[in-house]
PDB file of N, CA and C in Angstrom:
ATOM      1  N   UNK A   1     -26.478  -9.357  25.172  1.00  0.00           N
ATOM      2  CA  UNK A   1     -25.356  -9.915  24.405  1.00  0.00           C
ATOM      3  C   UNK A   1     -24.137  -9.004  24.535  1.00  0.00           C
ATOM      4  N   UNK A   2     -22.982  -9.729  24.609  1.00  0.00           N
ATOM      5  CA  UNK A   2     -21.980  -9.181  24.960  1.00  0.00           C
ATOM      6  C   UNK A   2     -21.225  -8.590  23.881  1.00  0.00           C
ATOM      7  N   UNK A   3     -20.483  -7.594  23.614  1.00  0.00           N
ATOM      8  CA  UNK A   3     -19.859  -7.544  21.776  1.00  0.00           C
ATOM      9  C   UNK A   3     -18.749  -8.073  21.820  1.00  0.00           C
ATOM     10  N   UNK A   4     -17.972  -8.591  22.983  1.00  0.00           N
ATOM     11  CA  UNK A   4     -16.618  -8.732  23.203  1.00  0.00           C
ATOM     12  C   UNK A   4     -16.916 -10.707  22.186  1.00  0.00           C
ATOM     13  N   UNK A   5     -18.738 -11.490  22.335  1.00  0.00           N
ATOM     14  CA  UNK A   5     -18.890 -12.819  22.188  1.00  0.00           C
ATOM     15  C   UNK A   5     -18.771 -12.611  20.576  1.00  0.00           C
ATOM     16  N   UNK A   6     -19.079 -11.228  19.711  1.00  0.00           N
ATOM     17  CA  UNK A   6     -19.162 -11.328  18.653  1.00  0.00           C
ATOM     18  C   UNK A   6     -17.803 -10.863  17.949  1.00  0.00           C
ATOM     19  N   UNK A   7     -17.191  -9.985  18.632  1.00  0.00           N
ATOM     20  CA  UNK A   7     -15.662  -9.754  18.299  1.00  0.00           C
ATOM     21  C   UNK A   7     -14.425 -10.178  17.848  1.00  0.00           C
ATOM     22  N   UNK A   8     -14.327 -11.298  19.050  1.00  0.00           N
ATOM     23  CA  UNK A   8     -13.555 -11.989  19.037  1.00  0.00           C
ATOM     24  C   UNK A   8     -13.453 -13.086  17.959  1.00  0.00           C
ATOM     25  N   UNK A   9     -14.597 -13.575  17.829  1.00  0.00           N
ATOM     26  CA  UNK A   9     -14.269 -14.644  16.265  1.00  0.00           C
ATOM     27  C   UNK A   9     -14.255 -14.017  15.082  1.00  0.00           C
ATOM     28  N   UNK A  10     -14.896 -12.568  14.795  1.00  0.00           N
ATOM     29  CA  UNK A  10     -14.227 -11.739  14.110  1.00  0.00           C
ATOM     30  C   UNK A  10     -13.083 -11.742  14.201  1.00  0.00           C
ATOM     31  N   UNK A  11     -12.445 -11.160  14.958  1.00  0.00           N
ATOM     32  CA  UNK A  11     -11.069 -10.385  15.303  1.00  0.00           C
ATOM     33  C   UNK A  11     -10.099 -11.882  14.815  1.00  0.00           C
ATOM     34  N   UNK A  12     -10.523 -13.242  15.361  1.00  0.00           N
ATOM     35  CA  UNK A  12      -9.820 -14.222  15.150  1.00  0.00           C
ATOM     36  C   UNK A  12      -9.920 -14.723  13.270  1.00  0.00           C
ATOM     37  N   UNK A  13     -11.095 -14.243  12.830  1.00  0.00           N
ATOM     38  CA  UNK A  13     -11.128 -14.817  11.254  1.00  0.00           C
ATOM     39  C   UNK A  13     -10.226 -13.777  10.663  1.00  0.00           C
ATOM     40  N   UNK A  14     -10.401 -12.710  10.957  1.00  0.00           N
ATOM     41  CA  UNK A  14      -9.239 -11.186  10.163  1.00  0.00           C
ATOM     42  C   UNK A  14      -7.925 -11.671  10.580  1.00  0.00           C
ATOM     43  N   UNK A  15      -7.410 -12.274  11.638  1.00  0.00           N
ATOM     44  CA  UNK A  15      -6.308 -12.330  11.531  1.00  0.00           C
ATOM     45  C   UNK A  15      -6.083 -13.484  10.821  1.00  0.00           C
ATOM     46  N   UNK A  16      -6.324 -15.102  10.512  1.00  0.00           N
ATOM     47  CA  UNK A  16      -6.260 -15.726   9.996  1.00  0.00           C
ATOM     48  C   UNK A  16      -6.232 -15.312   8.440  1.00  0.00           C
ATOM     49  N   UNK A  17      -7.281 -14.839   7.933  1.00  0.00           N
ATOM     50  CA  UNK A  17      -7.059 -14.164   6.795  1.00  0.00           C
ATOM     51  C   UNK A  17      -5.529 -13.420   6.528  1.00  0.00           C
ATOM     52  N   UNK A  18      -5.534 -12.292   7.573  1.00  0.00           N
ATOM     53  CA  UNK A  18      -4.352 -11.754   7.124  1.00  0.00           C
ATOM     54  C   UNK A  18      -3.129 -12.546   6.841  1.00  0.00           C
ATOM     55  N   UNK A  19      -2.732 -13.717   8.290  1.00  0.00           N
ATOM     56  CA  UNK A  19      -1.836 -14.388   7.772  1.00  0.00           C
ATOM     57  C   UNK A  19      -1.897 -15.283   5.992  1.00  0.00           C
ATOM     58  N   UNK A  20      -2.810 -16.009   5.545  1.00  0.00           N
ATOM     59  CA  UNK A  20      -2.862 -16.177   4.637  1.00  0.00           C
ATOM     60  C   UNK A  20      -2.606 -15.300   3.476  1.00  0.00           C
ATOM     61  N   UNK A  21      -2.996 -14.427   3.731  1.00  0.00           N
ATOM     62  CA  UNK A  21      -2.581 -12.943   2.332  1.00  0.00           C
ATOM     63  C   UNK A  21      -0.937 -12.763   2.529  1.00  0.00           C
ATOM     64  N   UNK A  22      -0.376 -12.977   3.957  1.00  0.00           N
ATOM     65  CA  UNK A  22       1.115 -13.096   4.291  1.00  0.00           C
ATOM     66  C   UNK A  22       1.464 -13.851   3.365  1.00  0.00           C
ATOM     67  N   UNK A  23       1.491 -14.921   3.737  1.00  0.00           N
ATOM     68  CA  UNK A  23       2.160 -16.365   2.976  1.00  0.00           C
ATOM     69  C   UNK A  23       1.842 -16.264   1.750  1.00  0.00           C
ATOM     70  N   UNK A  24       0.832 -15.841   0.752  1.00  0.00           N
ATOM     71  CA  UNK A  24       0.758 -15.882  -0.363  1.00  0.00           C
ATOM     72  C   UNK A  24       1.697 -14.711  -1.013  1.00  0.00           C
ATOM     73  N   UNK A  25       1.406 -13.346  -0.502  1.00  0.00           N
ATOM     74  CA  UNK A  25       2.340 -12.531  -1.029  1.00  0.00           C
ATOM     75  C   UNK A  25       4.011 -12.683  -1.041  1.00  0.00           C
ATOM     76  N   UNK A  26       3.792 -13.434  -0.013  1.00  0.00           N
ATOM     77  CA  UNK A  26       5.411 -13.698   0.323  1.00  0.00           C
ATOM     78  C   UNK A  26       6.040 -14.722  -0.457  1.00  0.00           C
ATOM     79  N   UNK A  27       5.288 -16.168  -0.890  1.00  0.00           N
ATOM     80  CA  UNK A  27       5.704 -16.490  -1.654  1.00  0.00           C
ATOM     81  C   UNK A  27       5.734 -15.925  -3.509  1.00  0.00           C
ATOM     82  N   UNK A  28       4.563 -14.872  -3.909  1.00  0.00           N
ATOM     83  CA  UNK A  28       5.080 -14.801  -4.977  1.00  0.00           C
ATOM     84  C   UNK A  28       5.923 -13.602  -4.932  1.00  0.00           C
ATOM     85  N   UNK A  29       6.463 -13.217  -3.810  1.00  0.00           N
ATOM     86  CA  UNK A  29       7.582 -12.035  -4.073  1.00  0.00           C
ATOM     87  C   UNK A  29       9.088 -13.226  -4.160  1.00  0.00           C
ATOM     88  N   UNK A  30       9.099 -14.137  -3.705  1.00  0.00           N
ATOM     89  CA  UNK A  30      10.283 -15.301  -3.812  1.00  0.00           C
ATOM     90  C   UNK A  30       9.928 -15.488  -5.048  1.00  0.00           C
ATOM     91  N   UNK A  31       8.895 -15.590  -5.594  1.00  0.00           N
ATOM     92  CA  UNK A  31       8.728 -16.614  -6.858  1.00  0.00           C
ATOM     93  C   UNK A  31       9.480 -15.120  -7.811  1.00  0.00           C
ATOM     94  N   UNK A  32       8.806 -13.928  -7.526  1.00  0.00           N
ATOM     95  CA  UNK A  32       9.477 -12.558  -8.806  1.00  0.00           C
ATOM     96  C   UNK A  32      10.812 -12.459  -8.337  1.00  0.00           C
ATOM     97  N   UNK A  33      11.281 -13.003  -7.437  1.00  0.00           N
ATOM     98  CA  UNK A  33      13.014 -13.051  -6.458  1.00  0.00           C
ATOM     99  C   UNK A  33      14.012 -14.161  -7.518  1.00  0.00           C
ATOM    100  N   UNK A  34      13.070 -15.093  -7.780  1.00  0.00           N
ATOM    101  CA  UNK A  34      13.552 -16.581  -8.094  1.00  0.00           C
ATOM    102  C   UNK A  34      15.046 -16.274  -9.334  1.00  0.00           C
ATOM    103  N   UNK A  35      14.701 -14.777 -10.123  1.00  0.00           N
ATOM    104  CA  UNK A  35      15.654 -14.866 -11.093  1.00  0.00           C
ATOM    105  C   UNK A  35      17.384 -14.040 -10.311  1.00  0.00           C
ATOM    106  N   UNK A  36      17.293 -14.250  -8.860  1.00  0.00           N
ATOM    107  CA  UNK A  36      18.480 -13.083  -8.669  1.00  0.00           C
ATOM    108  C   UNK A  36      19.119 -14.922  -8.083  1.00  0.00           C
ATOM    109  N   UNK A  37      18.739 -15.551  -7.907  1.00  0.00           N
ATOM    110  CA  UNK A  37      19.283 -16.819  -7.602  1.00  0.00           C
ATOM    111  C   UNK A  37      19.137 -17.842  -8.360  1.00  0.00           C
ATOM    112  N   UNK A  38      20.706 -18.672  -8.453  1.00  0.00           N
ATOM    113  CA  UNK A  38      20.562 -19.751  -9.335  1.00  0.00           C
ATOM    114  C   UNK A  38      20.483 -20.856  -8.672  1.00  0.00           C
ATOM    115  N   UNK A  39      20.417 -22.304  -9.339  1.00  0.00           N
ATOM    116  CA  UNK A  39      19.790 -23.168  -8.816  1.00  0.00           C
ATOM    117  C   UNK A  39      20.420 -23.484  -7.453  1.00  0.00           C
ATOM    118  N   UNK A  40      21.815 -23.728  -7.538  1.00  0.00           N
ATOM    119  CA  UNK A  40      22.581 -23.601  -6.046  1.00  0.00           C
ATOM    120  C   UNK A  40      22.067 -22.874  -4.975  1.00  0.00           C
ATOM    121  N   UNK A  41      21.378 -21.759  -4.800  1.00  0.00           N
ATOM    122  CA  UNK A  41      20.719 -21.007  -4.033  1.00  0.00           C
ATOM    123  C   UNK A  41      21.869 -20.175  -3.801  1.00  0.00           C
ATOM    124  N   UNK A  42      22.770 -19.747  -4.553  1.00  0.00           N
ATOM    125  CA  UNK A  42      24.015 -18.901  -4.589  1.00  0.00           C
ATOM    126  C   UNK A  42      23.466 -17.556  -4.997  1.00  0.00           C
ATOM    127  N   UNK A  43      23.472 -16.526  -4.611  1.00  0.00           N
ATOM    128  CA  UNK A  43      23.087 -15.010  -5.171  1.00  0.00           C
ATOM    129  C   UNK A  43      23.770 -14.213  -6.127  1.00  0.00           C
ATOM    130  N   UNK A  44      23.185 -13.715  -7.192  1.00  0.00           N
ATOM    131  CA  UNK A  44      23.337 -14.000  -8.440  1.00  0.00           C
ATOM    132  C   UNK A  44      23.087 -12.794  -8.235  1.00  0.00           C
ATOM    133  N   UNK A  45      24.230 -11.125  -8.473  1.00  0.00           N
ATOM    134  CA  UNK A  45      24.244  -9.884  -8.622  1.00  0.00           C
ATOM    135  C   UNK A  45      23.849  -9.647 -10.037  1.00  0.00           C
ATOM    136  N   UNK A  46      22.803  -9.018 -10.303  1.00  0.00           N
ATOM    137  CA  UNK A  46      22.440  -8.599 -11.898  1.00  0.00           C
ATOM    138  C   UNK A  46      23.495  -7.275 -11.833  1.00  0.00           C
TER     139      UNK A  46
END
């Protein structure tokens, strides 16, 4: 058995994962962002 046959769908589920932990963190850093912008999407200096 080869390790490169067991690796790779590893290597492919970790990155999938990672992107998902992306997109989630990223949206709730927009969502803790949400109060520097008002509804216009105009930027709103505290």
């Amino acid at each position: 058995m080869q390790i490169r046959n067991v690796w790779l769908p590893w290597q492919n589920r970790q990155i999938e994962f990672a992107k998902k932990e992306i997109v989630k963190n990223h949206s709730n850093w927009l969502k803790s962002r949400s109060d520097v912008y008002d509804e216009s999407g105009a930027q709103i200096y505290c």
